[in-house]
PDB file of N, CA and C in Angstrom:
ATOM      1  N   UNK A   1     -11.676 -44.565 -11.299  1.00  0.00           N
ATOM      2  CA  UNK A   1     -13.100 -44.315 -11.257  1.00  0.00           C
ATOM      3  C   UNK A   1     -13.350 -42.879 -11.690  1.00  0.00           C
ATOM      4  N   UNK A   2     -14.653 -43.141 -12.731  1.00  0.00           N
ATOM      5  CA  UNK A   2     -14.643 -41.359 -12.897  1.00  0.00           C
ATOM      6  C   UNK A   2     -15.361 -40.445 -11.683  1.00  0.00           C
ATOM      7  N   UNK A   3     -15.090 -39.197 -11.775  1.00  0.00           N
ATOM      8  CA  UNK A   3     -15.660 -38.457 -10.814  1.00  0.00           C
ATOM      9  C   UNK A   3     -17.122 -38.316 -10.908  1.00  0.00           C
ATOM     10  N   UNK A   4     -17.778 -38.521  -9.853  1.00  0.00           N
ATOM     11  CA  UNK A   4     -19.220 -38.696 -10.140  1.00  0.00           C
ATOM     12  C   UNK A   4     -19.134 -37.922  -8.404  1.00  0.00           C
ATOM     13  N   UNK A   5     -21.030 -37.436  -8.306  1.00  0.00           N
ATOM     14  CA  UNK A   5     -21.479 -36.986  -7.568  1.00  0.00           C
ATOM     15  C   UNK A   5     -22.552 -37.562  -6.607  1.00  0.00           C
ATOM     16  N   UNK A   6     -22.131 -37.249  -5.050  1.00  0.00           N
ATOM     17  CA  UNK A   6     -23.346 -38.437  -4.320  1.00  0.00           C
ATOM     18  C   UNK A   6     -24.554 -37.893  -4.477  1.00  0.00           C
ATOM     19  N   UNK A   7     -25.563 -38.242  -4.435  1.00  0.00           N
ATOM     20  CA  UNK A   7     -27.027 -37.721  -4.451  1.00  0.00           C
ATOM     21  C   UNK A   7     -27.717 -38.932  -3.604  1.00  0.00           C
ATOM     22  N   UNK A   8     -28.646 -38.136  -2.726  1.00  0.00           N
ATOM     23  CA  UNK A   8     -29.910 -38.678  -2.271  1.00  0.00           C
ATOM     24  C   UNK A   8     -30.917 -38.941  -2.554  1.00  0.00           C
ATOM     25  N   UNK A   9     -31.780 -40.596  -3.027  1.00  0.00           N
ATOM     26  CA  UNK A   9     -32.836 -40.303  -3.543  1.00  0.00           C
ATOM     27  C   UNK A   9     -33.437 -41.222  -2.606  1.00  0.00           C
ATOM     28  N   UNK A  10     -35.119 -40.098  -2.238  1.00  0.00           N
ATOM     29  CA  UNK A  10     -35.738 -41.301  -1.702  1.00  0.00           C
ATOM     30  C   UNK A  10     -36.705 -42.020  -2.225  1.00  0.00           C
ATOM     31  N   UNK A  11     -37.035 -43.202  -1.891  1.00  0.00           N
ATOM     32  CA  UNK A  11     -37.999 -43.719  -2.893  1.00  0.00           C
ATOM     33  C   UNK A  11     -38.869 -44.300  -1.915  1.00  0.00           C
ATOM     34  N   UNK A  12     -39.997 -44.934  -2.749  1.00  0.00           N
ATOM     35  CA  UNK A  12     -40.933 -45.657  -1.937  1.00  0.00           C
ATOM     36  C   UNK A  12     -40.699 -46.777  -1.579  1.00  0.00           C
ATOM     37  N   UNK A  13     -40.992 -48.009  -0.791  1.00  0.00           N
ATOM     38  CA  UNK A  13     -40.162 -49.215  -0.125  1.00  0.00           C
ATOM     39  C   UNK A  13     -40.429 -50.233  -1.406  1.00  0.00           C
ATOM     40  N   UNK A  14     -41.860 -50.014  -2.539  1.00  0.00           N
ATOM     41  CA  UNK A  14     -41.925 -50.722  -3.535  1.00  0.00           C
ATOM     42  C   UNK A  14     -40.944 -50.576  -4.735  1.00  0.00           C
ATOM     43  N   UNK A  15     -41.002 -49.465  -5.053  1.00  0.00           N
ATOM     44  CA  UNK A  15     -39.849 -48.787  -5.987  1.00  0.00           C
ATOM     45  C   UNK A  15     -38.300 -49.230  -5.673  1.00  0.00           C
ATOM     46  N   UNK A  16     -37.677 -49.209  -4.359  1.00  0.00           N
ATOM     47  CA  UNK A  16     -36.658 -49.427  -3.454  1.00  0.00           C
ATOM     48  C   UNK A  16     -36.363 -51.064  -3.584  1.00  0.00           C
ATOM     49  N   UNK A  17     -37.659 -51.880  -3.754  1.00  0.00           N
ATOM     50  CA  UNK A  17     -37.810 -53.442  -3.720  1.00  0.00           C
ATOM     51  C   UNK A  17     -37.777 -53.894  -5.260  1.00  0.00           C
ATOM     52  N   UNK A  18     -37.981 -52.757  -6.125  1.00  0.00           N
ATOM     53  CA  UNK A  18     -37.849 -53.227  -7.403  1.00  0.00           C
ATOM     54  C   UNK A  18     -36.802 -52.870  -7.863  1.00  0.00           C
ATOM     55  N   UNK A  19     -35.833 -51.907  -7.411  1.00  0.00           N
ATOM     56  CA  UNK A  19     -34.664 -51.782  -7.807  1.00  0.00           C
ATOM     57  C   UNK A  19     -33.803 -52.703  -7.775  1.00  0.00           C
ATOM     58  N   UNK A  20     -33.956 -53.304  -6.366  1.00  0.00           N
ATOM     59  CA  UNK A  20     -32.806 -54.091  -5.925  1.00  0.00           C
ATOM     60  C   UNK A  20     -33.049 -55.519  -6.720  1.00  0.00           C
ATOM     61  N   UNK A  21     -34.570 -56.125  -7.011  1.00  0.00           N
ATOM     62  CA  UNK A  21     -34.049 -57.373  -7.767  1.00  0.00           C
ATOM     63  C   UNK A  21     -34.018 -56.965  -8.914  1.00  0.00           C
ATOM     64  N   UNK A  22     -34.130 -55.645  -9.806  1.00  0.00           N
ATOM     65  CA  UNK A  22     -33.767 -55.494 -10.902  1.00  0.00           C
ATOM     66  C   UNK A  22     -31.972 -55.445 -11.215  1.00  0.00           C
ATOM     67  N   UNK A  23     -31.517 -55.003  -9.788  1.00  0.00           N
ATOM     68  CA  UNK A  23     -30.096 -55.382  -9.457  1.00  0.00           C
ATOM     69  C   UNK A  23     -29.493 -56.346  -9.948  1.00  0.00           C
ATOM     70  N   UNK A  24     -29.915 -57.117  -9.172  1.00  0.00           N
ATOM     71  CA  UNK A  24     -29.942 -58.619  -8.946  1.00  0.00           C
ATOM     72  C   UNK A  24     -30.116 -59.143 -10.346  1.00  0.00           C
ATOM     73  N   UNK A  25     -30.715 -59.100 -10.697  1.00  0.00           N
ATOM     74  CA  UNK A  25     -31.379 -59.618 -12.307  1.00  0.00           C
ATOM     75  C   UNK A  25     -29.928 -59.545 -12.956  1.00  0.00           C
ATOM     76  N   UNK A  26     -29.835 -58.146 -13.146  1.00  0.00           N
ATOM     77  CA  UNK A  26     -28.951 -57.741 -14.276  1.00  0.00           C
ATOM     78  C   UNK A  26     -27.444 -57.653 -13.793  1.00  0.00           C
ATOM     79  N   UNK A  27     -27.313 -57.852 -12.675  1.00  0.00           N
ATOM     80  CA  UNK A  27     -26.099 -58.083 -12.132  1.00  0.00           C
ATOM     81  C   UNK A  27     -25.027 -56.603 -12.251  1.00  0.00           C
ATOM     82  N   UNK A  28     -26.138 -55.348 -11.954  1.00  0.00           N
ATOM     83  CA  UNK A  28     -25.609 -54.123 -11.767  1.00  0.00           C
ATOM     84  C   UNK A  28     -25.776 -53.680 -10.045  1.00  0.00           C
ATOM     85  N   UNK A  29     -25.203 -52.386 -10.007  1.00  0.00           N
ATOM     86  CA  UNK A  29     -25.325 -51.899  -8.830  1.00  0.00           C
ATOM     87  C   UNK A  29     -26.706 -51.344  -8.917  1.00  0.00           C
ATOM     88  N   UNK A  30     -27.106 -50.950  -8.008  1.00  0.00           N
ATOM     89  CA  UNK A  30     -28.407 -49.866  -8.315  1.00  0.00           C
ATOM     90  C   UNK A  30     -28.331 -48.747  -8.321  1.00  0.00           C
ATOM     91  N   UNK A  31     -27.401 -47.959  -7.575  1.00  0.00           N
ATOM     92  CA  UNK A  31     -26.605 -46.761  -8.599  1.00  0.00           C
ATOM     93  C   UNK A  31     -26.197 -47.050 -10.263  1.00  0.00           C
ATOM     94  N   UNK A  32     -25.796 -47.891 -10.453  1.00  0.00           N
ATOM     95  CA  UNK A  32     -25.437 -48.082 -12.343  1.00  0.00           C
ATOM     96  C   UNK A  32     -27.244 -48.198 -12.664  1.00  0.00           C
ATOM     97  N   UNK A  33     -27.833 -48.915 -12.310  1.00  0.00           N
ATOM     98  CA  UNK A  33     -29.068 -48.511 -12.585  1.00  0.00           C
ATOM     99  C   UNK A  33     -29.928 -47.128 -12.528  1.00  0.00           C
ATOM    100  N   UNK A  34     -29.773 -47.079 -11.437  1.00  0.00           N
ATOM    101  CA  UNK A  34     -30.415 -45.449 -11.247  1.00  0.00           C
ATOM    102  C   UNK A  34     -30.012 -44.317 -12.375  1.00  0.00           C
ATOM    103  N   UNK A  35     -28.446 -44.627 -12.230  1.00  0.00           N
ATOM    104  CA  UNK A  35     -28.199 -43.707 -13.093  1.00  0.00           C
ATOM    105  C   UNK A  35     -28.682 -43.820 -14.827  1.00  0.00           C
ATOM    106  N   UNK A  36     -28.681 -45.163 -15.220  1.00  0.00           N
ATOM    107  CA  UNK A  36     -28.939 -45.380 -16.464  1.00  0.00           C
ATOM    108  C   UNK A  36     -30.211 -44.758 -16.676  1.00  0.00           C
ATOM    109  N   UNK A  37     -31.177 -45.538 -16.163  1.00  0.00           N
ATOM    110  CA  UNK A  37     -32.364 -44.485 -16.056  1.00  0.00           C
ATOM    111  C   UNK A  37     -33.078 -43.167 -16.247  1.00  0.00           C
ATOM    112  N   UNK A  38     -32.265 -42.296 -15.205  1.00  0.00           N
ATOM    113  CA  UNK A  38     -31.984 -40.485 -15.249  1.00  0.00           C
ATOM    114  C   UNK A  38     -31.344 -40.244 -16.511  1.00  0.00           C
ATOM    115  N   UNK A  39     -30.370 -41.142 -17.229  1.00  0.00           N
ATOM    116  CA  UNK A  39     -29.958 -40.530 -18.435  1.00  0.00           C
ATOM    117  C   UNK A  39     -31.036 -40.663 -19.203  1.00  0.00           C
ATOM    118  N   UNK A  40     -31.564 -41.754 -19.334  1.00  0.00           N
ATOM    119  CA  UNK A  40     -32.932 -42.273 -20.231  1.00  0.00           C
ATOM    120  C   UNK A  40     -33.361 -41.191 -20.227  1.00  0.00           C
ATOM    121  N   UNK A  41     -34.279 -41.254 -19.226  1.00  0.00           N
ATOM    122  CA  UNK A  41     -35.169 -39.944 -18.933  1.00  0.00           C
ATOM    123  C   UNK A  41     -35.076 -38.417 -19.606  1.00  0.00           C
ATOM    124  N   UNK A  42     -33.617 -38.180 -19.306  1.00  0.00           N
ATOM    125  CA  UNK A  42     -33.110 -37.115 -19.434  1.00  0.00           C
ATOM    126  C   UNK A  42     -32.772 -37.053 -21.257  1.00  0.00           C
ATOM    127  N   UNK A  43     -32.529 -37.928 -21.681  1.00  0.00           N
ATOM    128  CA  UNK A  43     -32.730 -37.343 -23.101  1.00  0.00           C
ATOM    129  C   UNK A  43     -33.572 -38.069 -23.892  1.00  0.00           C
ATOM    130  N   UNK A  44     -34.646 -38.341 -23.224  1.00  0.00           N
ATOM    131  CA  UNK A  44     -35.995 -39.069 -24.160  1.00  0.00           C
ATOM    132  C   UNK A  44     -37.153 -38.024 -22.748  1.00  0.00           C
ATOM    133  N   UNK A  45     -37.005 -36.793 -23.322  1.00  0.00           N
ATOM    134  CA  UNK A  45     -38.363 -36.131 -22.207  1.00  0.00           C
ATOM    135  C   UNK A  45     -39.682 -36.524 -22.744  1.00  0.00           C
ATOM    136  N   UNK A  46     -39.904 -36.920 -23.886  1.00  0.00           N
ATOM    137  CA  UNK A  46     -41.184 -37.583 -24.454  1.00  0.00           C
ATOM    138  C   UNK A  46     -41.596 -38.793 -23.776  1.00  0.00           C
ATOM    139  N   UNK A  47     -41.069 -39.764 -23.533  1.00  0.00           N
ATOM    140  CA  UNK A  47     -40.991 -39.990 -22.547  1.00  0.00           C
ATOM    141  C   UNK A  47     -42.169 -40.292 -21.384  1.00  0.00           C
ATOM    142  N   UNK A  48     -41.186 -39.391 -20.723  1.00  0.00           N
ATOM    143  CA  UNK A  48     -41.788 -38.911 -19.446  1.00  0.00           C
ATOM    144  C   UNK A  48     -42.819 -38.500 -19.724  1.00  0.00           C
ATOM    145  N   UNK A  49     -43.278 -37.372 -20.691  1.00  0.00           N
ATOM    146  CA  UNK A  49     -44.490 -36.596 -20.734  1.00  0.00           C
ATOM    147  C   UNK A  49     -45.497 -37.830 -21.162  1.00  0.00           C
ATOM    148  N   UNK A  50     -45.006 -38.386 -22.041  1.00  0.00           N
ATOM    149  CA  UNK A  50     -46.555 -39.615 -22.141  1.00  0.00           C
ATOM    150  C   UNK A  50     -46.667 -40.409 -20.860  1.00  0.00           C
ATOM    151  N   UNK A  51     -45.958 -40.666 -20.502  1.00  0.00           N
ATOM    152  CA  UNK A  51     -46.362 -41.291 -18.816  1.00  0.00           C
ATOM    153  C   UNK A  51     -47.070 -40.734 -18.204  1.00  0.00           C
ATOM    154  N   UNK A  52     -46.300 -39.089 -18.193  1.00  0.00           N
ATOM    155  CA  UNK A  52     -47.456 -38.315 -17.489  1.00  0.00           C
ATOM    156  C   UNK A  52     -48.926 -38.002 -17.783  1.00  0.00           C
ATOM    157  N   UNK A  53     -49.276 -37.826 -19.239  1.00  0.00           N
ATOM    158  CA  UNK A  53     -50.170 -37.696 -20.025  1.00  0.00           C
ATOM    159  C   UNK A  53     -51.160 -39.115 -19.615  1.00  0.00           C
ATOM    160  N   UNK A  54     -50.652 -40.323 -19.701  1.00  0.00           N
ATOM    161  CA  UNK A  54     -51.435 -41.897 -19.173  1.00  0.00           C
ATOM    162  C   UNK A  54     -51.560 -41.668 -17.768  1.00  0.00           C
ATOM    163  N   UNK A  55     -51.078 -40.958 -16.984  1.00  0.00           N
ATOM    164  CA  UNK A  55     -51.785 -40.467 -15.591  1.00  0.00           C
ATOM    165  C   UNK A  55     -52.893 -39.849 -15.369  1.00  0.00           C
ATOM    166  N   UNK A  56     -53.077 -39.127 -16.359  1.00  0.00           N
ATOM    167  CA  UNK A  56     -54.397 -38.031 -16.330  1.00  0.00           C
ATOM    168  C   UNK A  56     -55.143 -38.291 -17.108  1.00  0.00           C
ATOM    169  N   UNK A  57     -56.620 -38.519 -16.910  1.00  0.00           N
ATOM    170  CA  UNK A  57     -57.243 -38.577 -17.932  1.00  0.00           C
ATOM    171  C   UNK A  57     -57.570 -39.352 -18.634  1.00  0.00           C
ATOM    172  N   UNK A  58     -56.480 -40.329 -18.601  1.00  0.00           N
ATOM    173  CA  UNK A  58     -57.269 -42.014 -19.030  1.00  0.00           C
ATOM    174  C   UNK A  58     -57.596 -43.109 -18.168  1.00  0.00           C
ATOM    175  N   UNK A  59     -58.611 -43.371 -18.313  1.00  0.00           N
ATOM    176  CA  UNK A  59     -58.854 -44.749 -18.146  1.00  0.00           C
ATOM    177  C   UNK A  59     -58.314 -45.642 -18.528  1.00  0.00           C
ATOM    178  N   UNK A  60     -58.061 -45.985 -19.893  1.00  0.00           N
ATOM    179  CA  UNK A  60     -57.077 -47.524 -20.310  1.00  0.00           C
ATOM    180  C   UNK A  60     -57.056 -46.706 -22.254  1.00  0.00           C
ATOM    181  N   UNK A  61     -56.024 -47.718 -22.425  1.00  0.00           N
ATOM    182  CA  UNK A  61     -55.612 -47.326 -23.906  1.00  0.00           C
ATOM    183  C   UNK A  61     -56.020 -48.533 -24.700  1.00  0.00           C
ATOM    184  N   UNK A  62     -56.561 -48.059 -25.902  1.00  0.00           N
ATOM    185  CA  UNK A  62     -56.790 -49.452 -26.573  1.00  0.00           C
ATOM    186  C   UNK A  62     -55.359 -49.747 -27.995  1.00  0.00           C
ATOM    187  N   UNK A  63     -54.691 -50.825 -27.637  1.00  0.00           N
ATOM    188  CA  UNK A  63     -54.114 -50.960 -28.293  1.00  0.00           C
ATOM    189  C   UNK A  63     -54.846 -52.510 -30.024  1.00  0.00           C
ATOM    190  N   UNK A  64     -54.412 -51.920 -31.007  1.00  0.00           N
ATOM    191  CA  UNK A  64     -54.839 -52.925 -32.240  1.00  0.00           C
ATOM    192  C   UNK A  64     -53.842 -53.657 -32.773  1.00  0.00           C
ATOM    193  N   UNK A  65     -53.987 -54.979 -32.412  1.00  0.00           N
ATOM    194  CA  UNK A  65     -52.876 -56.119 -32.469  1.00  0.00           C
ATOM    195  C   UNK A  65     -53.523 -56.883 -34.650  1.00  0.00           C
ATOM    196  N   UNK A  66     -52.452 -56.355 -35.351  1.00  0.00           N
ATOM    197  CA  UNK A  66     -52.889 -57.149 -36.777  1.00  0.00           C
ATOM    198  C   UNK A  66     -52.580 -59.002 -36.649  1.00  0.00           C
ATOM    199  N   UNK A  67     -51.826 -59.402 -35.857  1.00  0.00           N
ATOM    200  CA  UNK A  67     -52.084 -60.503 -35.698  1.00  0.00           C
ATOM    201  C   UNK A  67     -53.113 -61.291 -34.873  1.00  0.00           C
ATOM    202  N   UNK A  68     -53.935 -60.106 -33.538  1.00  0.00           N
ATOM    203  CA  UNK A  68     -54.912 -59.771 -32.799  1.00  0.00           C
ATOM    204  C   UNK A  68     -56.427 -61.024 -33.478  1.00  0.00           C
ATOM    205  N   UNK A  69     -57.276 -61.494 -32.877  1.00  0.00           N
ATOM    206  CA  UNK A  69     -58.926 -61.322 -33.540  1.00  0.00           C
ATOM    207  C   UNK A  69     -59.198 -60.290 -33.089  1.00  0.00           C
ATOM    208  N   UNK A  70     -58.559 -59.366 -32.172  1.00  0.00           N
ATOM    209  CA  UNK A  70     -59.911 -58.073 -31.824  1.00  0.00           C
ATOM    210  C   UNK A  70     -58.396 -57.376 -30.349  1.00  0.00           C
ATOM    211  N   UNK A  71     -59.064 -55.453 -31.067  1.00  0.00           N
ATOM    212  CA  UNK A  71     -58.446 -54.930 -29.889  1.00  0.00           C
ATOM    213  C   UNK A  71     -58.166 -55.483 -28.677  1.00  0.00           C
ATOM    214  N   UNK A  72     -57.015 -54.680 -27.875  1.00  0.00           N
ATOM    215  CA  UNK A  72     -56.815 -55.087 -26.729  1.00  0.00           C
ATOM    216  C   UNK A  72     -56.722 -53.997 -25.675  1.00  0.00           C
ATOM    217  N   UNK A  73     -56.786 -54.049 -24.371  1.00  0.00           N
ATOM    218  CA  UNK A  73     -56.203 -52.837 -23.545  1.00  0.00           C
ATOM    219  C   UNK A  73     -55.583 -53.831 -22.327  1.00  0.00           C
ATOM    220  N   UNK A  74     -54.732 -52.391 -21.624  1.00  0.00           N
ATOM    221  CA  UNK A  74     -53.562 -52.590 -20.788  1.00  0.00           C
ATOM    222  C   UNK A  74     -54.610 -52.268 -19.130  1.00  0.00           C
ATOM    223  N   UNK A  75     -55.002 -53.667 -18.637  1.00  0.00           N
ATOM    224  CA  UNK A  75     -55.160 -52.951 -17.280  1.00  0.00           C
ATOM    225  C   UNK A  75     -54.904 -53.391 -16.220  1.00  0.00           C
ATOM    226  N   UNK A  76     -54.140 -52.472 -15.866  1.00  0.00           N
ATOM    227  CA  UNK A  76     -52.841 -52.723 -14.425  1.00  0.00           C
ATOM    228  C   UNK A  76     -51.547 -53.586 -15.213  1.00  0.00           C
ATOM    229  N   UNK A  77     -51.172 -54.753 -15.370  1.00  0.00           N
ATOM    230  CA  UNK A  77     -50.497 -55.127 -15.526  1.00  0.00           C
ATOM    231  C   UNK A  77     -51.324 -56.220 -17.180  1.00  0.00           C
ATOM    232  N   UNK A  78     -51.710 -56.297 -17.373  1.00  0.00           N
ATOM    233  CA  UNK A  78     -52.812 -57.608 -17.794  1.00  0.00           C
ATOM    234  C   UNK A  78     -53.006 -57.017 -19.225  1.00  0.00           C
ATOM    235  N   UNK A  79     -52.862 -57.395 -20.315  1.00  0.00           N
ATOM    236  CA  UNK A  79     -53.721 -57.298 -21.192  1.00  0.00           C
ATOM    237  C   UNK A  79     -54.792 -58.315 -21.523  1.00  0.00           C
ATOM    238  N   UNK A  80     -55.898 -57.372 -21.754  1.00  0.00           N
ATOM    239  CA  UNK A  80     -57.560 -57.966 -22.033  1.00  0.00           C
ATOM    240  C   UNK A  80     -58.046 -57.835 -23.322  1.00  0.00           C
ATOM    241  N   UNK A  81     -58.223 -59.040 -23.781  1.00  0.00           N
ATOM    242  CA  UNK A  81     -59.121 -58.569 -25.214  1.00  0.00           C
ATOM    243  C   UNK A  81     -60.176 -58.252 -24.984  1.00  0.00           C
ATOM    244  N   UNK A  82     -60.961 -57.522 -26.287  1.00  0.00           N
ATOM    245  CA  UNK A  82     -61.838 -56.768 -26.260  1.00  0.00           C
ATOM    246  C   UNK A  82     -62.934 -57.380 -27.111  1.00  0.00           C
ATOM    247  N   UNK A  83     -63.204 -58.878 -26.902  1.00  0.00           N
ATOM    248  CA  UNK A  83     -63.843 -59.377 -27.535  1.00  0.00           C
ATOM    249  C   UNK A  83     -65.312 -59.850 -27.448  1.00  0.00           C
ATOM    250  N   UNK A  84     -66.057 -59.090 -28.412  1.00  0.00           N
ATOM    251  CA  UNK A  84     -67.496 -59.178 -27.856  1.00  0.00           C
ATOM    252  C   UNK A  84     -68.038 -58.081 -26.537  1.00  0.00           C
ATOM    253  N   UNK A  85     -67.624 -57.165 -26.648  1.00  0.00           N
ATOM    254  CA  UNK A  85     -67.643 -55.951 -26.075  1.00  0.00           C
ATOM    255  C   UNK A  85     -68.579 -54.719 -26.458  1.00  0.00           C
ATOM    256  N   UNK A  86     -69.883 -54.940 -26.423  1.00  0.00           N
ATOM    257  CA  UNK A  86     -70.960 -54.024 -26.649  1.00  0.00           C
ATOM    258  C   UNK A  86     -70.705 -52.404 -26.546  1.00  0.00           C
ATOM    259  N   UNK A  87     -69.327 -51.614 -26.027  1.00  0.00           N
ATOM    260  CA  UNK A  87     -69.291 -50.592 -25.493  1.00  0.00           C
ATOM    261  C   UNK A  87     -68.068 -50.028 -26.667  1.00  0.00           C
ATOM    262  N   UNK A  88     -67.450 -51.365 -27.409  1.00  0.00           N
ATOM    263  CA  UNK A  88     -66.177 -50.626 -28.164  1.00  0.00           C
ATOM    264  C   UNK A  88     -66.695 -50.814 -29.652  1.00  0.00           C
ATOM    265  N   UNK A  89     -66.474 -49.861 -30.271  1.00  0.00           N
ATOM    266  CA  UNK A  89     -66.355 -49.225 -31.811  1.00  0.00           C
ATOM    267  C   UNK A  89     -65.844 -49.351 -32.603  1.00  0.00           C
ATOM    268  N   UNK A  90     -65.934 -50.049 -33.260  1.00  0.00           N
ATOM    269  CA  UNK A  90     -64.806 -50.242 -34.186  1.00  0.00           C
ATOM    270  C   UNK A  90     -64.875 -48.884 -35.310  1.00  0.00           C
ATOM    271  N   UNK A  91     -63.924 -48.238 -35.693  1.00  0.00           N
ATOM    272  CA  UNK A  91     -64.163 -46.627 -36.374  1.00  0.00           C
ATOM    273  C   UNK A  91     -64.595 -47.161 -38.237  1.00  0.00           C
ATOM    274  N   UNK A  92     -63.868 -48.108 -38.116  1.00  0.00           N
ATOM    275  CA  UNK A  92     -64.350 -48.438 -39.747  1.00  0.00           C
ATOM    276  C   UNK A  92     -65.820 -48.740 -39.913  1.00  0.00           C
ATOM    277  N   UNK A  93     -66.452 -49.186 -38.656  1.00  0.00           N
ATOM    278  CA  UNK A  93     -67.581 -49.670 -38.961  1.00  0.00           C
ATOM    279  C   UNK A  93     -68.784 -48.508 -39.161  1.00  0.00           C
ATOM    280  N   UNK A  94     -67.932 -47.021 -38.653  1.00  0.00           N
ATOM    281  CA  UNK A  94     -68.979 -46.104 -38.531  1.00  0.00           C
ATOM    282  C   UNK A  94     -69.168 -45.334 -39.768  1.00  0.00           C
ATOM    283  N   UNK A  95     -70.204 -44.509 -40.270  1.00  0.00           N
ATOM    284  CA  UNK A  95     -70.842 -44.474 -41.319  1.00  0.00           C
ATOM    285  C   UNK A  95     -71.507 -42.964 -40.971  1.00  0.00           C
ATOM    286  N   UNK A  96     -70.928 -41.890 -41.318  1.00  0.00           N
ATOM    287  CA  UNK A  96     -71.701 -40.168 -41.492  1.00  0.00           C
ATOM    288  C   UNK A  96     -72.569 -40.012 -42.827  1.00  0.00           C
ATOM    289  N   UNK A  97     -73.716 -40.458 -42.900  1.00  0.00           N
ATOM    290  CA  UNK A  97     -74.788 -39.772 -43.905  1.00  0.00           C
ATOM    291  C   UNK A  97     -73.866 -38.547 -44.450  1.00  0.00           C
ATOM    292  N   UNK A  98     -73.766 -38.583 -45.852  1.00  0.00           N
ATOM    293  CA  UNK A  98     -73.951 -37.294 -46.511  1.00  0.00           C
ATOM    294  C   UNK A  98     -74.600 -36.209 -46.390  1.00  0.00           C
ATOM    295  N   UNK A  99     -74.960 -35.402 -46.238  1.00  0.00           N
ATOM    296  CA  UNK A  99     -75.432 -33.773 -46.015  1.00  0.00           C
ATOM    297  C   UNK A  99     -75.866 -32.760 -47.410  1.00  0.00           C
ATOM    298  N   UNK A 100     -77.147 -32.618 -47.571  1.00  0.00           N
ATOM    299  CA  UNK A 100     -76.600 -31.812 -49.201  1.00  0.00           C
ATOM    300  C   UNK A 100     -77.208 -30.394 -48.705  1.00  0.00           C
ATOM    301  N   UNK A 101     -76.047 -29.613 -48.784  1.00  0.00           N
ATOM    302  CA  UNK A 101     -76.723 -28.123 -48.377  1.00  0.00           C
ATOM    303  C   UNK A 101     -77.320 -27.327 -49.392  1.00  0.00           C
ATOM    304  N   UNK A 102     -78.265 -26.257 -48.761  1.00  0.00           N
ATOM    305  CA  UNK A 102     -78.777 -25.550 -49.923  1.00  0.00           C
ATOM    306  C   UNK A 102     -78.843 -23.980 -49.370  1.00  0.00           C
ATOM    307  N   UNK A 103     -78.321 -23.043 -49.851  1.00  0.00           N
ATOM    308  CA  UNK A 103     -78.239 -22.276 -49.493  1.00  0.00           C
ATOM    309  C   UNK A 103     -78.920 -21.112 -49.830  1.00  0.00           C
ATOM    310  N   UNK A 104     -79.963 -20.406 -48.974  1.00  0.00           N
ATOM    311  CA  UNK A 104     -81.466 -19.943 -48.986  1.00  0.00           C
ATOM    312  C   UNK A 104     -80.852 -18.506 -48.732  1.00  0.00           C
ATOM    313  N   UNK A 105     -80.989 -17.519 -49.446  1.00  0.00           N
ATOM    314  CA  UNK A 105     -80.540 -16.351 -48.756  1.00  0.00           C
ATOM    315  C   UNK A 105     -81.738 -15.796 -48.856  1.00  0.00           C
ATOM    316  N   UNK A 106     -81.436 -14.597 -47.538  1.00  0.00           N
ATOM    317  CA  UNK A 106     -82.344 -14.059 -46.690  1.00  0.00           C
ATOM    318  C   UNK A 106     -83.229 -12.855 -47.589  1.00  0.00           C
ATOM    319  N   UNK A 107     -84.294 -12.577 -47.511  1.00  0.00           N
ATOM    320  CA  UNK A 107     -84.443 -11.157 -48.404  1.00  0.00           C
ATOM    321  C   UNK A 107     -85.561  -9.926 -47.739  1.00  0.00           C
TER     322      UNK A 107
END
């Protein structure tokens, strides 16, 4: 066995409950899990920071499916289409008037 180090982690009893049938599932320890994980983590920090970034500040993400009829978003677990939705935009559909400046100097 290679030399490895004990560590304490505590977790929440949900987190703790998803480990173990993710255990189970995959027919690892949950240390071989845990650890796989922390490596993840540890060399994908991007990562982490967009997780963290979807903590703050958003409400929901709209994702655009090309096989889709119409956007979708992620909420809680669920994706929802966005179909017939008076509040979402489609960006192609929007349209900035031209502007023609004229420039008046002062005297």
């Amino acid at each position: 066995m290679e030399d490895k180090q004990k560590v304490t982690l505590y977790l929440s009893p949900d987190v703790h409950r998803q480990l173990k049938i993710a255990a189970v599932v995959e027919q690892e320890t949950m240390s071989t899990l845990a650890e796989r994980a922390i490596e993840f983590l540890l060399a994908h920090p991007e990562v982490l920071a967009e997780y963290a970034e979807q903590k703050h500040g958003n409400v929901h993400r709209v994702y655009h499916c090309p096989e889709c009829a119409s956007a979708l978003v992620l909420r809680g677990d669920e994706l929802t289409a966005l179909v017939n939705q008076p509040t979402v935009i489609d960006d192609n559909s929007l349209s900035v008037p031209s502007l023609s400046v004229e420039l008046v100097s002062a005297r």
